[in-house]
Every structure is written in structure tokens, then in C-alpha cells.
Protein backbone atom coordinates (compact mmCIF):
# COMPACT_ATOMS: atom_id res chain seq x y z
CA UNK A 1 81.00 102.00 75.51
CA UNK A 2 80.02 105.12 76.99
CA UNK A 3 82.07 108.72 76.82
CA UNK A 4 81.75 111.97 78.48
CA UNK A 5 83.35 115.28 78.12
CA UNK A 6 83.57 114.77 74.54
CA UNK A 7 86.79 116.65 73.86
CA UNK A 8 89.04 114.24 75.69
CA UNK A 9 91.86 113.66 73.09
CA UNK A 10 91.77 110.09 73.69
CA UNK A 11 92.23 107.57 70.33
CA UNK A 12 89.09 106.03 69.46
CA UNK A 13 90.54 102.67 69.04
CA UNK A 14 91.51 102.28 73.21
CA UNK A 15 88.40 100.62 74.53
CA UNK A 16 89.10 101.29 78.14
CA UNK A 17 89.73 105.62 79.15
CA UNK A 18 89.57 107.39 82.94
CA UNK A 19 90.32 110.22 84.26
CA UNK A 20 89.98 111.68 87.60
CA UNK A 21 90.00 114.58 89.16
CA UNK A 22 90.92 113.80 92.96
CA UNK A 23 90.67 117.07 94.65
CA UNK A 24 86.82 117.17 93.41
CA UNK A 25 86.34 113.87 93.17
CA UNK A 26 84.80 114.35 89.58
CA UNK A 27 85.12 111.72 86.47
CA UNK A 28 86.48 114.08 83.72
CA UNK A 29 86.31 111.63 81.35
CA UNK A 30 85.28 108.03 80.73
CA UNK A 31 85.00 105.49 78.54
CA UNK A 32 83.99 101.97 79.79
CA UNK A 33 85.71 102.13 83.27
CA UNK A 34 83.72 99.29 84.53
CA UNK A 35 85.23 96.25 82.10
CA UNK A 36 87.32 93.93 83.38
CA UNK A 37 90.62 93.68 81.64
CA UNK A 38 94.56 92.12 81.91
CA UNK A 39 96.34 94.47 84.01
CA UNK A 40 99.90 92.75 82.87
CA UNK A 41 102.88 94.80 84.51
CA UNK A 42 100.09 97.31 85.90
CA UNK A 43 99.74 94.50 88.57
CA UNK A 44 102.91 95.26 89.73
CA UNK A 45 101.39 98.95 91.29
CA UNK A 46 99.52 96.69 93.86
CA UNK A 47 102.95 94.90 94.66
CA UNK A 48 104.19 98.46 95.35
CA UNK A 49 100.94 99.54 97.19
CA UNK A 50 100.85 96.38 99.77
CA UNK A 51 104.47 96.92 100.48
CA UNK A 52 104.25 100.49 100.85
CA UNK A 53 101.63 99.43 103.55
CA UNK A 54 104.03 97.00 105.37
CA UNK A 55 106.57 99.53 105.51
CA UNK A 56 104.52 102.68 106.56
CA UNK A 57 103.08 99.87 109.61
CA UNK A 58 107.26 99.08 110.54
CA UNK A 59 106.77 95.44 109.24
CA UNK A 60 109.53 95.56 106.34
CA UNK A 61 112.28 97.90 106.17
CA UNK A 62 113.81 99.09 103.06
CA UNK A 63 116.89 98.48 104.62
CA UNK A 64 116.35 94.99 104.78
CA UNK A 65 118.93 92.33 102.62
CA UNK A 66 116.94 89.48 100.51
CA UNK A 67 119.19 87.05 99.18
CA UNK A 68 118.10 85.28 96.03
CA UNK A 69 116.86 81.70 95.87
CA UNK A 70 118.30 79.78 93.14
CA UNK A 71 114.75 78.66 92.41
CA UNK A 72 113.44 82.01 91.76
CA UNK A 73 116.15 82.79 89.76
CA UNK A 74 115.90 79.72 87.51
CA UNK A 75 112.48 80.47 87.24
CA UNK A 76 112.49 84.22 86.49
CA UNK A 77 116.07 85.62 84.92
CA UNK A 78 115.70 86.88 81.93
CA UNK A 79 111.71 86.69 81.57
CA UNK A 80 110.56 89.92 79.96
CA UNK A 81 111.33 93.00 82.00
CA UNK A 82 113.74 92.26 84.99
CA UNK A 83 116.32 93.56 87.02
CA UNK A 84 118.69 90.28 85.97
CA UNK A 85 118.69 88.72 90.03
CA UNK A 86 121.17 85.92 90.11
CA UNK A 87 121.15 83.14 92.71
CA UNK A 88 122.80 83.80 95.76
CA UNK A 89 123.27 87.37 95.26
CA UNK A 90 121.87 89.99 98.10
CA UNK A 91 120.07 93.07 97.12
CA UNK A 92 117.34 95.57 99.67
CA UNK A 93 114.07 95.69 99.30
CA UNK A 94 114.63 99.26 98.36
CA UNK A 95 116.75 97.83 95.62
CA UNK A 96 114.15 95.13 94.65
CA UNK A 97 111.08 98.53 94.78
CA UNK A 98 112.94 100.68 92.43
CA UNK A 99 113.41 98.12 90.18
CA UNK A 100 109.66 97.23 90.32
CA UNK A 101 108.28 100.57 89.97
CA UNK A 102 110.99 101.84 87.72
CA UNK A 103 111.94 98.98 84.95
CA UNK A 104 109.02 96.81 85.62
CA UNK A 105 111.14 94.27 86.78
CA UNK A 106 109.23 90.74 87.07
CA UNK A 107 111.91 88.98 88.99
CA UNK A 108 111.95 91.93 91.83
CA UNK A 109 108.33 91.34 92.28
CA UNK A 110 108.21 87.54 92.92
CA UNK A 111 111.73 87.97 95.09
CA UNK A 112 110.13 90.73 97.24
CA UNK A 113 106.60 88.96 97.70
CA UNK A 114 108.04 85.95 99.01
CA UNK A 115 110.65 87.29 101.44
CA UNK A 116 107.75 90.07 102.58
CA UNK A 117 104.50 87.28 103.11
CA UNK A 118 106.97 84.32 103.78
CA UNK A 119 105.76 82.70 100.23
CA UNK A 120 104.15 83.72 97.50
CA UNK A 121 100.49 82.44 97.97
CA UNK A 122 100.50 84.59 101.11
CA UNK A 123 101.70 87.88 99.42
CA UNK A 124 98.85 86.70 96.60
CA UNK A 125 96.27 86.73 99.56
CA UNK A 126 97.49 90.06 101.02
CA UNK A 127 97.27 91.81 97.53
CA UNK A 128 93.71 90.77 97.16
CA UNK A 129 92.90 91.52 100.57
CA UNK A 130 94.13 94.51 99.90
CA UNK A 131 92.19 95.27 96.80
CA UNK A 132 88.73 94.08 98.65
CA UNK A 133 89.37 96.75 101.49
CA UNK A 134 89.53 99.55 99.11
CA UNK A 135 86.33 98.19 97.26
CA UNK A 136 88.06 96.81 93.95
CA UNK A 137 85.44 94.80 93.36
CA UNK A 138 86.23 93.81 89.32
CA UNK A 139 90.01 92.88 90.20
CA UNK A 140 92.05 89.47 91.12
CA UNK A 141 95.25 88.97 91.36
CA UNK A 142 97.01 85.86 90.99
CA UNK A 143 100.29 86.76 90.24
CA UNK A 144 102.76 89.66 92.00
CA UNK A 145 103.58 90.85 88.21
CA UNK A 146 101.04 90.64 85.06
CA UNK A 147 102.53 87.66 83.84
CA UNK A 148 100.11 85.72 81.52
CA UNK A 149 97.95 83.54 84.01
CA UNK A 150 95.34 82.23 82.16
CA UNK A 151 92.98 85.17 83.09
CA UNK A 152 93.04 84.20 86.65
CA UNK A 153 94.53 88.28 86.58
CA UNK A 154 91.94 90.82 86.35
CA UNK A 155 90.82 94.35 87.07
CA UNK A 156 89.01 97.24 86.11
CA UNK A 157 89.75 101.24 85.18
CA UNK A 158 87.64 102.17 88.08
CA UNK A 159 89.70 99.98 90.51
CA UNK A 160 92.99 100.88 89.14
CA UNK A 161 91.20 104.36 89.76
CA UNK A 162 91.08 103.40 93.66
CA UNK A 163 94.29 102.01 94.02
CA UNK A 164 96.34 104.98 92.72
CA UNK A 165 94.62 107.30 94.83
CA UNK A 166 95.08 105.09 97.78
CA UNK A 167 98.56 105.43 97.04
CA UNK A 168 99.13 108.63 96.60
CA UNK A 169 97.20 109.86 99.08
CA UNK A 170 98.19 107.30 101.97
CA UNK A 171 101.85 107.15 100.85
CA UNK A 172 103.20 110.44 99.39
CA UNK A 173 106.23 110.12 100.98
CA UNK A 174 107.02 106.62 99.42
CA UNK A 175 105.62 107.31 96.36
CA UNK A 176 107.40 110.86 95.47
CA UNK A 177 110.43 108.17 96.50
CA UNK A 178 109.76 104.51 94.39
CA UNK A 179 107.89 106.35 91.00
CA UNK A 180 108.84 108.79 89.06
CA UNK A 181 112.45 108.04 87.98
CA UNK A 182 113.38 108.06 84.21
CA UNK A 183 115.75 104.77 84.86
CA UNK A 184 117.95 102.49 87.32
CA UNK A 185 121.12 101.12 87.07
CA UNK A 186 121.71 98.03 88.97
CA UNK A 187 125.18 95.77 88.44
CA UNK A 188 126.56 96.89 85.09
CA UNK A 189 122.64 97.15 83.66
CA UNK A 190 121.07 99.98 83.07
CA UNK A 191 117.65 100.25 81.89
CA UNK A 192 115.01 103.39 81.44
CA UNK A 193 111.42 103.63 82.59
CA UNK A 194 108.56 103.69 79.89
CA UNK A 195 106.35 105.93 81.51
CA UNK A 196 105.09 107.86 78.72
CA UNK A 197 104.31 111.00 80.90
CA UNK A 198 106.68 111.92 83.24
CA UNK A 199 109.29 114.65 82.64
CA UNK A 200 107.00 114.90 79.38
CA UNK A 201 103.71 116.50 80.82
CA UNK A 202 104.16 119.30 83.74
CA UNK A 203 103.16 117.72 86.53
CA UNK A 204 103.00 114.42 85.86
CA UNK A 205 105.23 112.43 88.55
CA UNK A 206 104.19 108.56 87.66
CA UNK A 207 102.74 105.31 87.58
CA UNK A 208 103.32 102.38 85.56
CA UNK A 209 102.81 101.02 81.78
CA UNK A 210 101.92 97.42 81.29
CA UNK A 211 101.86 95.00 78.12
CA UNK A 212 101.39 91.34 76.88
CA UNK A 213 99.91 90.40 73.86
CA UNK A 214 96.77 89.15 75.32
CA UNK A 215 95.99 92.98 77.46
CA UNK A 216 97.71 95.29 74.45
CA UNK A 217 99.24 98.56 76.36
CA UNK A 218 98.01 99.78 79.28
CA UNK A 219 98.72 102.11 80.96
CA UNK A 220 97.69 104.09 84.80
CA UNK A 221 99.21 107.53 85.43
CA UNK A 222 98.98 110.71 87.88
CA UNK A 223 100.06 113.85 88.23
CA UNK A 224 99.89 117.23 90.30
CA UNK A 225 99.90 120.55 89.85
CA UNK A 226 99.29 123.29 92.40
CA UNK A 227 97.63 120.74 94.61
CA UNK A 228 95.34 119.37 92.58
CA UNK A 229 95.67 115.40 91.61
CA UNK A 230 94.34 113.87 88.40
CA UNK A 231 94.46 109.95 88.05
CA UNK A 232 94.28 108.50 84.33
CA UNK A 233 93.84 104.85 83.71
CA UNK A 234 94.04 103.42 79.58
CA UNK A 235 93.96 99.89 78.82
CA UNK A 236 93.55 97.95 76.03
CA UNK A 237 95.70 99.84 73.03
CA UNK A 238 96.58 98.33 70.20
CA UNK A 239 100.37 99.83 70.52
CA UNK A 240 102.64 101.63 72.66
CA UNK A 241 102.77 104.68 70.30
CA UNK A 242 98.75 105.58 70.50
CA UNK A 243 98.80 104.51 74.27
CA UNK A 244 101.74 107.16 74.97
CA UNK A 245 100.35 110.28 72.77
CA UNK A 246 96.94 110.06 74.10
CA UNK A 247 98.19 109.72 78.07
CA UNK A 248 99.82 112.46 77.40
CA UNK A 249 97.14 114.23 75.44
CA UNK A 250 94.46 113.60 77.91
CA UNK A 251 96.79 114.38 81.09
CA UNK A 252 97.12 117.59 79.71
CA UNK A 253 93.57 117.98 78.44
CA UNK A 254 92.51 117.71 82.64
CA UNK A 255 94.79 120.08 83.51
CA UNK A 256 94.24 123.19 80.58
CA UNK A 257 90.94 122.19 80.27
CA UNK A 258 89.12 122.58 83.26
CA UNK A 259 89.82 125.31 86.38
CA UNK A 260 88.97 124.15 89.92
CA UNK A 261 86.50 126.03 92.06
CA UNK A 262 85.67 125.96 95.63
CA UNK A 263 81.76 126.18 94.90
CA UNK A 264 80.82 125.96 99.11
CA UNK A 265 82.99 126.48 101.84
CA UNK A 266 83.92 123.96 104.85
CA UNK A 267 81.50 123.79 107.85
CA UNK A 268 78.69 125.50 105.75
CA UNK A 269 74.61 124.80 106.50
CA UNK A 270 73.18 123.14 103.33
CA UNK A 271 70.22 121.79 104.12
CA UNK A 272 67.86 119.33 106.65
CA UNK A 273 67.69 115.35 106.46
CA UNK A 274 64.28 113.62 108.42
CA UNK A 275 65.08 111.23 111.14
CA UNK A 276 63.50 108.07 112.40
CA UNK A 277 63.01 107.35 116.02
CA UNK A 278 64.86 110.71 117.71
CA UNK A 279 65.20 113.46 120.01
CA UNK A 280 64.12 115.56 116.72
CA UNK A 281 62.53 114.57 113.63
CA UNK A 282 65.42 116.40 111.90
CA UNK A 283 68.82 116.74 111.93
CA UNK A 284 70.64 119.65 109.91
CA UNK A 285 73.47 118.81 107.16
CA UNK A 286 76.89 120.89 106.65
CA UNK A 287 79.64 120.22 104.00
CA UNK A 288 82.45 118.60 105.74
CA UNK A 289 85.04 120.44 104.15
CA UNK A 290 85.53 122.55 100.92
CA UNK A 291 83.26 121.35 98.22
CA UNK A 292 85.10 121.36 94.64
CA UNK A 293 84.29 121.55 90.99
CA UNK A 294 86.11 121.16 88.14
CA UNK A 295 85.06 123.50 85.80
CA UNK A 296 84.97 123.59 81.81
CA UNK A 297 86.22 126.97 81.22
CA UNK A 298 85.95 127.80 84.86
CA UNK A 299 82.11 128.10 83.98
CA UNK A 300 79.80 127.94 86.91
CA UNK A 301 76.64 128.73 85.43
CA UNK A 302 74.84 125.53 84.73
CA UNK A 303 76.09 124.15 88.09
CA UNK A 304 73.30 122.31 89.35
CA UNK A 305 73.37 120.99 93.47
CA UNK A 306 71.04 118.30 95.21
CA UNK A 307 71.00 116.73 98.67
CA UNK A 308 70.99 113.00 98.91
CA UNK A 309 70.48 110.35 101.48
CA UNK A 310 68.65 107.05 102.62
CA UNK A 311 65.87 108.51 104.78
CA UNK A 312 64.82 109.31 107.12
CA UNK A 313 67.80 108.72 108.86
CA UNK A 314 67.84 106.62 111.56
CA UNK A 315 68.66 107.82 115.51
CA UNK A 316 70.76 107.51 116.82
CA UNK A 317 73.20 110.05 114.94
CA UNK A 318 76.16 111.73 115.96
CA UNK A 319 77.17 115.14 115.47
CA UNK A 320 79.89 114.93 112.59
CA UNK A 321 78.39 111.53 111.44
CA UNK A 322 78.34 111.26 107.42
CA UNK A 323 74.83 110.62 106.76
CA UNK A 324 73.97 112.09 103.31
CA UNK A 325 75.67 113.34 100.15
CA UNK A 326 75.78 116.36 98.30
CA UNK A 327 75.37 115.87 94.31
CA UNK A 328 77.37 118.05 91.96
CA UNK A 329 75.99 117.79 88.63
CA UNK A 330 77.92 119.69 85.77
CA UNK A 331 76.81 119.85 82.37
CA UNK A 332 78.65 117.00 80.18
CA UNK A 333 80.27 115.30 82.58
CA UNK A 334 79.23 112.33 84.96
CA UNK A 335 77.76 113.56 88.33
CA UNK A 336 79.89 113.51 91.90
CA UNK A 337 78.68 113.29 95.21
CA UNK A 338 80.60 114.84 98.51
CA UNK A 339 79.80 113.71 101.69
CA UNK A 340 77.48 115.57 104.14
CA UNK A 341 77.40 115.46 108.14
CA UNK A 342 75.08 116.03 110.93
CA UNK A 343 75.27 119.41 112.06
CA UNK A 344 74.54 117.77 115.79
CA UNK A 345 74.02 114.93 117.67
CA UNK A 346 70.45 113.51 118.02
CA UNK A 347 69.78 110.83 120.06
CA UNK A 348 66.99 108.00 120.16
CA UNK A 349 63.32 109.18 121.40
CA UNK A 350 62.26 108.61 124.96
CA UNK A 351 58.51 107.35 125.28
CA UNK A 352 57.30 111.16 125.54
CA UNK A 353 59.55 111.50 121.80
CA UNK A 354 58.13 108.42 120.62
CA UNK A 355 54.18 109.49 121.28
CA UNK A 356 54.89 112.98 119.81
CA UNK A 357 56.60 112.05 116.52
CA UNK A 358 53.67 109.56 116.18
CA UNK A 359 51.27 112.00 116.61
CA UNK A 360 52.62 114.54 114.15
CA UNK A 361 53.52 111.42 111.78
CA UNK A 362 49.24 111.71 111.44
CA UNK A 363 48.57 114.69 110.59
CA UNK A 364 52.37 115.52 108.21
């Protein structure tokens, strides 16, 4: 187990703690974010994710009636949380999204996987296609909902990490519109959402809780405030009460505790990176855009910068082209890096090039 940032009001007896700062890209806090763990329900924010993605693309509309399959309802009425689908009954897919991001509703998920993928092994495959383009590399899925599968349903804080900034940042628009909501009614049911954070913490706008007996309460959540996006990911407590004070402890920790700072502008000369087989032998670095830090106490005076990169770089290289990172280190907390880009374009060495750079390769 490994912690930073030592304040974090987190309870010592949740194994798994993140939180991220998006607009910096900093870890504020962290405490084993690589371990694998049972998502349970927290699955279902992939569900939302992948059809966010079919819908932002004009492949499924949330206009679009599903009428329920009597197996799927034999299978799935009534198991844990659910929205209470009978056979033969028609609902949206909006309908069937609000009642997976809002009351965790099981039967929703497997109803709106099938119809979207055409059966449920395919929406399976597009979730974890989905997870390996945005690098998840500690997470599975094998089922559209958490339910108990034998472990075959994994994944990681870090990953979790990914996806709800994928989210977010991809889909605002759908997002702001599926999470957030304190309940649902649908038929004569009515049923509240157990997000411990929202309409609690200022700010806070989301995600999802999750529980089984075998992954204790997790929980991933988000929330913004004058621009700036922290992520939070717990897993792994032993019950809902500790999971809910400390997501809202530690949401509110990364907001009070630290103040953002723009500590280099956009477009702004930072340095020179050697390159291999060019025009030049080296090609000048700028910040892409604003570089941010989130700052204990606003404090900048133990900020420490570095430049980074795989060198020398090879040529050709594009002007604009990310080719090396800038590292923020900050006392107590777990370095960040920010891209860097070539100032200009250099291109491969001509014979002449080729002599020269040897030449001054001798005597450098």
C-alpha cells in the first residue's frame, strides 16, 4: 500500500483510494491504485460510456423503443437493483440509461446491451474494446452490470481513473444528462440514487456506487467547480457508511485543499531536445498549452520542473509533434508529466547533413 498527500481524510480500513486532479493532470492522492479489484455495479459506468459512444457516432438513438424479451426478464426481474422490466413491455433507451446510471438497474443494462450489439457477447466485446483503447490495462469485463462472475470481472482505480475522464471529457453533454439525478420513477416505482456525493458536496455532479459481498462498497465519483475536474475512485470498504463519509471527505479535501496555478503559459520556449538523423541536431520544445499545478496552500516554492524524452529524437519531426514531456514535481505528492512539442519541423539529413552531424558527433 502506498499513500501520498498524507492529509487525505480517507478511512484507513479502504484498501483501494484515488484522486485526480484533471485540469493538471496531478494524483492528489493515492493509495494502491494499481490492484485489481470487483468493480460490481461500477461496471455499469462502462455500459454508460460505450453507449454514450454509439450515440455521440448516430448509431443508437435515445429515442429508440426496446421491447423486452421474456427471457431477459425471467432471467433478471427482481435481481438486486433493477428498474422491474416485464416481458413484452416497451421502454427507450433513454429510459433503460437513466435507470442504469441512476438506480443501478441490472435488468436495464443486459436489455440495452443486447438490443445496442445485437447480443450480449458482442456488447461484452465492445466494452472491452473499449477499455483497451483507453489503455485500461488491469480491467475485464464479462458482464454489462457487476454481477458476481466468478472473477472473470475486474479492474483497477487507475482505469476507473481513465474511464471517467473519458467520459466526462468526450461526453459532457450526455453525462450532465444520464448522472447526476437524486432518483427515477418508472411505472408506479420509484427509487433514489446512492451516490453519496452529489447535492451533498458543491460541485460534485456524479458517478456511480457499486456493492456485492465479494468487492465490499465501491465507489467512483467527480465533480467540478470553476472549471476544474477532480475524479475519485474507492473500492474495497467494508460498508456503505465509511465508503460515503470519506468520498465525501476527500472530494472536498481536493477542492479546499489545494489552489490551481497556471505555473507556464501556452506556446512558451522551455527548452532543446537532440535529434538523430536531421536537418538540425536539435529541435526546440514549447508547452502545448497552459501548464497546471495543484497547489498545497497555493504554495509554489518547492516547485521543482524537468524536461523529459527518449533521445535523441528521431527525424523526421514535425512542427507541433509531441515528442517529450515536461515533469512537475511537487513536494508530497506523486510527480505529473505534460506533454511538450517541437517548436518546428525538422526533416531527415541529406548526405551533406549526414557527413556534418558525423563529424561533429567526433569531436561533441
Amino acid at each position: 500500500m502506498t499513500e501520498n498527500a498524507g492529509a487525505a481524510p480517507v478511512d484507513p480500513a479502504i484498501p483501494v483510494a484515488l484522486l485526480i486532479d484533471l485540469a493538471s493532470g496531478q494524483t492528489l492522492y493515492s493509495r494502491d491504485p494499481e490492484r485489481r479489484f470487483v468493480p460490481a455495479s461500477v461496471t455499469k459506468v462502462m455500459t454508460a460510456y460505450s453507449a454514450f459512444g454509439l450515440i455521440a457516432d448516430g448509431k443508437l438513438s435515445p429515442d429508440t423503443p426496446v421491447t423486452i424479451s421474456k427471457d431477459i426478464a425471467d432471467k433478471w426481474y427482481g435481481e438486486g437493483s433493477n428498474m422491474f422490466l416485464r416481458a413484452g413491455e416497451t421502454v427507450s433507451v433513454e429510459q433503460l440509461l437513466m435507470g442504469i446510471t441512476t438506480v443501478s438497474a441490472n435488468d436495464a443494462s443486459v436489455v440495452l446491451g443486447t438490443m445496442a450489439a445485437g447480443s450480449l457477447d458482442g456488447w461484452l466485446a465492445m466494452m472491452n474494446a473499449n477499455a483497451a483503447q483507453l489503455g485500461m490495462r488491469d480491467t475485464h469485463f464479462g458482464t454489462p452490470n457487476g454481477w458476481p462472475d466468478e472473477g472473470r470481472t475486474f479492474t483497477s482505480a487507475r482505469d476507473l481513473a481513465r474511464l471517467a475522464e473519458a467520459m466526462t471529457a468526450r461526453y459532457p453533454e450526455l453525462y450532465r444528462q444520464y448522472f447526476g439525478h437524486p432518483g427515477m420513477r418508472y411505472r408506479d416505482i420509484t427509487q433514489v440514487n446512492h451516490d453519496p456525493v452529489t447535492g451533498v458536496v458543491p460541485g460534485a455532479d456524479g458517478i456511480k456506487t457499486g456493492y456485492t459481498r465479494q468487492a465490499g462498497y465501491n465507489f467512483v465519483g467527480s465533480g467540478e467547480r470553476n472549471g476544474r475536474r477532480l475524479i475519485m475512485v474507492l473500492a474495497g470498504a467494508p460498508t456503505a457508511r465509511m465508503r460515503d463519509q470519506s468520498a465525501r471527505a476527500l472530494l472536498s479535501w481536493g477542492f479546499d485543499a489545494f489552489q490551481p496555478r497556471v505555473i507556464l503559459q501556452a506556446d512558451m520556449p522551455v527548452g532543446m531536445a537532440r535529434v538523430q538523423s536531421g536537418a538540425k541536431t536539435s529541435v526546440a520544445l514549447r508547452t502545448e498549452s497552459e501548464v497546471l499545478a495543484s497547489l498545497p496552500g497555493g504554495n509554489s516554492d518547492q516547485l521543482k520542473l524537468s524536461v523529459r524524452y527518449r533521445g535523441p529524437i528521431e527525424a523526421p519531426i514535425a512542427k507541433g509533434q509531441k515528442v517529450a514531456v515536461l515533469r512537475v514535481e511537487i513536494p508530497g505528492q506523486l510527480p505529473h508529466d505534460v506533454p511538450l512539442v517541437a517548436s518546428e519541423e525538422v526533416a531527415r539529413a541529406n548526405a551533406w547533413q549526414r557527413f556534418r552531424n558525423g563529424v561533429t558527433g567526433l569531436f561533441s
